[in-house]
Protein backbone atom coordinates (compact mmCIF):
# COMPACT_ATOMS: atom_id res chain seq x y z
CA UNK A 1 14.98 0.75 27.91
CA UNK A 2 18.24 2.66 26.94
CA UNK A 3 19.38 3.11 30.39
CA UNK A 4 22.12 1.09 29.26
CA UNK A 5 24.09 3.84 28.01
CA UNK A 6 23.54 7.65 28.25
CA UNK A 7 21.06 8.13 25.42
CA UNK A 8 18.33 10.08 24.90
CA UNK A 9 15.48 9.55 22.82
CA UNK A 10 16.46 12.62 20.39
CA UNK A 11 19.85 10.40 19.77
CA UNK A 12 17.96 6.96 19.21
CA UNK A 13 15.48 8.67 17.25
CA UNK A 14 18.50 9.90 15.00
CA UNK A 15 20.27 6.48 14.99
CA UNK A 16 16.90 4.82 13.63
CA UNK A 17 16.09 7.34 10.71
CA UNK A 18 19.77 7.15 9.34
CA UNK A 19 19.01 3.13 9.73
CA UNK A 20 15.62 3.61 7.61
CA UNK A 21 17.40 5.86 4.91
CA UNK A 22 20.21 3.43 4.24
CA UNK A 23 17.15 0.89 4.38
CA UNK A 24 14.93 2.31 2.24
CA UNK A 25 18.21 3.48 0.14
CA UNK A 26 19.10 -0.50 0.19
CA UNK A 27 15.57 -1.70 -0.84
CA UNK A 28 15.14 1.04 -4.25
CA UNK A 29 18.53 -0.13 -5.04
CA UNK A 30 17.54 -3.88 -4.98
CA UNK A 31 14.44 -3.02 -6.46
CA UNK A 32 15.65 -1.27 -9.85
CA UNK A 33 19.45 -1.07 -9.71
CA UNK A 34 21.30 0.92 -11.22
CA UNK A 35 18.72 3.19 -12.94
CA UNK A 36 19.85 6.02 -10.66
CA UNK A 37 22.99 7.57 -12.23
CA UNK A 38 23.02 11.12 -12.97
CA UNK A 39 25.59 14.48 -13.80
CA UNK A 40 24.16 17.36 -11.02
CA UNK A 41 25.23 20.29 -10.41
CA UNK A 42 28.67 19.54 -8.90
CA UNK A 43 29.50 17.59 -12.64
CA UNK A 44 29.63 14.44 -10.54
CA UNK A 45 28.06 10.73 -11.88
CA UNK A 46 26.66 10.18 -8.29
CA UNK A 47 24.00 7.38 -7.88
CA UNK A 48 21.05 7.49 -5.12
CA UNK A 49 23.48 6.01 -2.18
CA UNK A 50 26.22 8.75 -3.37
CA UNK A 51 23.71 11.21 -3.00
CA UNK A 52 22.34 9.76 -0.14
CA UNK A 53 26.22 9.87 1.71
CA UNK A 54 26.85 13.38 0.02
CA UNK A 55 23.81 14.80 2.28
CA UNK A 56 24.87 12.89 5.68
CA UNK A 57 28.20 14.22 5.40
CA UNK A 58 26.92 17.62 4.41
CA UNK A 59 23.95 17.82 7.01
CA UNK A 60 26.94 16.65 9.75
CA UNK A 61 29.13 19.56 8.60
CA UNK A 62 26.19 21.83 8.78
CA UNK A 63 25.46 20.98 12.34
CA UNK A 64 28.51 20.83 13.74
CA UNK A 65 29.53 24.43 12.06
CA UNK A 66 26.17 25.71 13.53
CA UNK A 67 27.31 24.50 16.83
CA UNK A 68 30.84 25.86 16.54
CA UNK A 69 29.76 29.21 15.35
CA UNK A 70 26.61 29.60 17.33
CA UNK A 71 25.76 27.13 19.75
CA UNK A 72 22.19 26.11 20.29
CA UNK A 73 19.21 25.74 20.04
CA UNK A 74 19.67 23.61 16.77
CA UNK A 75 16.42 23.91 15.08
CA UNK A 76 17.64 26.21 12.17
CA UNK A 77 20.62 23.98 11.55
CA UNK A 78 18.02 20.85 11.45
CA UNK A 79 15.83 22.70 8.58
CA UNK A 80 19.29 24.15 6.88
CA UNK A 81 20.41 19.92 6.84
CA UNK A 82 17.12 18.86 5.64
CA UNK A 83 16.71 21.65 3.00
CA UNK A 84 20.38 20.47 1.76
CA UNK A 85 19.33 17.09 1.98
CA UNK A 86 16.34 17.66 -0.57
CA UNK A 87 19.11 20.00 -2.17
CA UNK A 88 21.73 16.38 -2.37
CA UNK A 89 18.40 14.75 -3.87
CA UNK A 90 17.35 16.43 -6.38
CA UNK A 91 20.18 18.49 -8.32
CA UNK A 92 23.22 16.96 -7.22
């Protein structure tokens, strides 16, 4: 099925759940807009798809200093992303 080009399943797995969050991101938005806004911790108005970018961009820096610094296995990067993630969620 993705013999096509040189995926793997971890990578379309990936591809799909960013696809779901900007989904499900998409759908609360429609749903009640705008109720979202908030000051965090970094005195920043962000609203859910602010947060929602803040903690992809920070979860890609994560990895990809994990990587740089010590290589794999990436498991304790993927809870350090996650944990900033819920982090990006809930104070930011």
């Amino acid at each position: 099925m993705l013999s096509w080009m040189a995926w793997t399943w971890q990578t379309a797995a990936f591809f799909i759940a960013l696809f779901a969050a900007i989904g499900v991101i998409t759908f609360i938005e429609i749903r009640w807009p705008g109720t979202s806004e908030r000051k965090g911790v970094l005195r920043l108005t962000t609203t859910r798809g602010d947060r929602l970018f803040l903690g992809l961009l920070g979860s890609a820096y994560i990895s990809l200093a994990w990587l740089g610094i010590f290589g794999t296995p990436l498991w304790v990067p993927l809870g350090l992303a996650m944990a900033w993630l819920i982090f990006c969620f809930w104070k930011v």
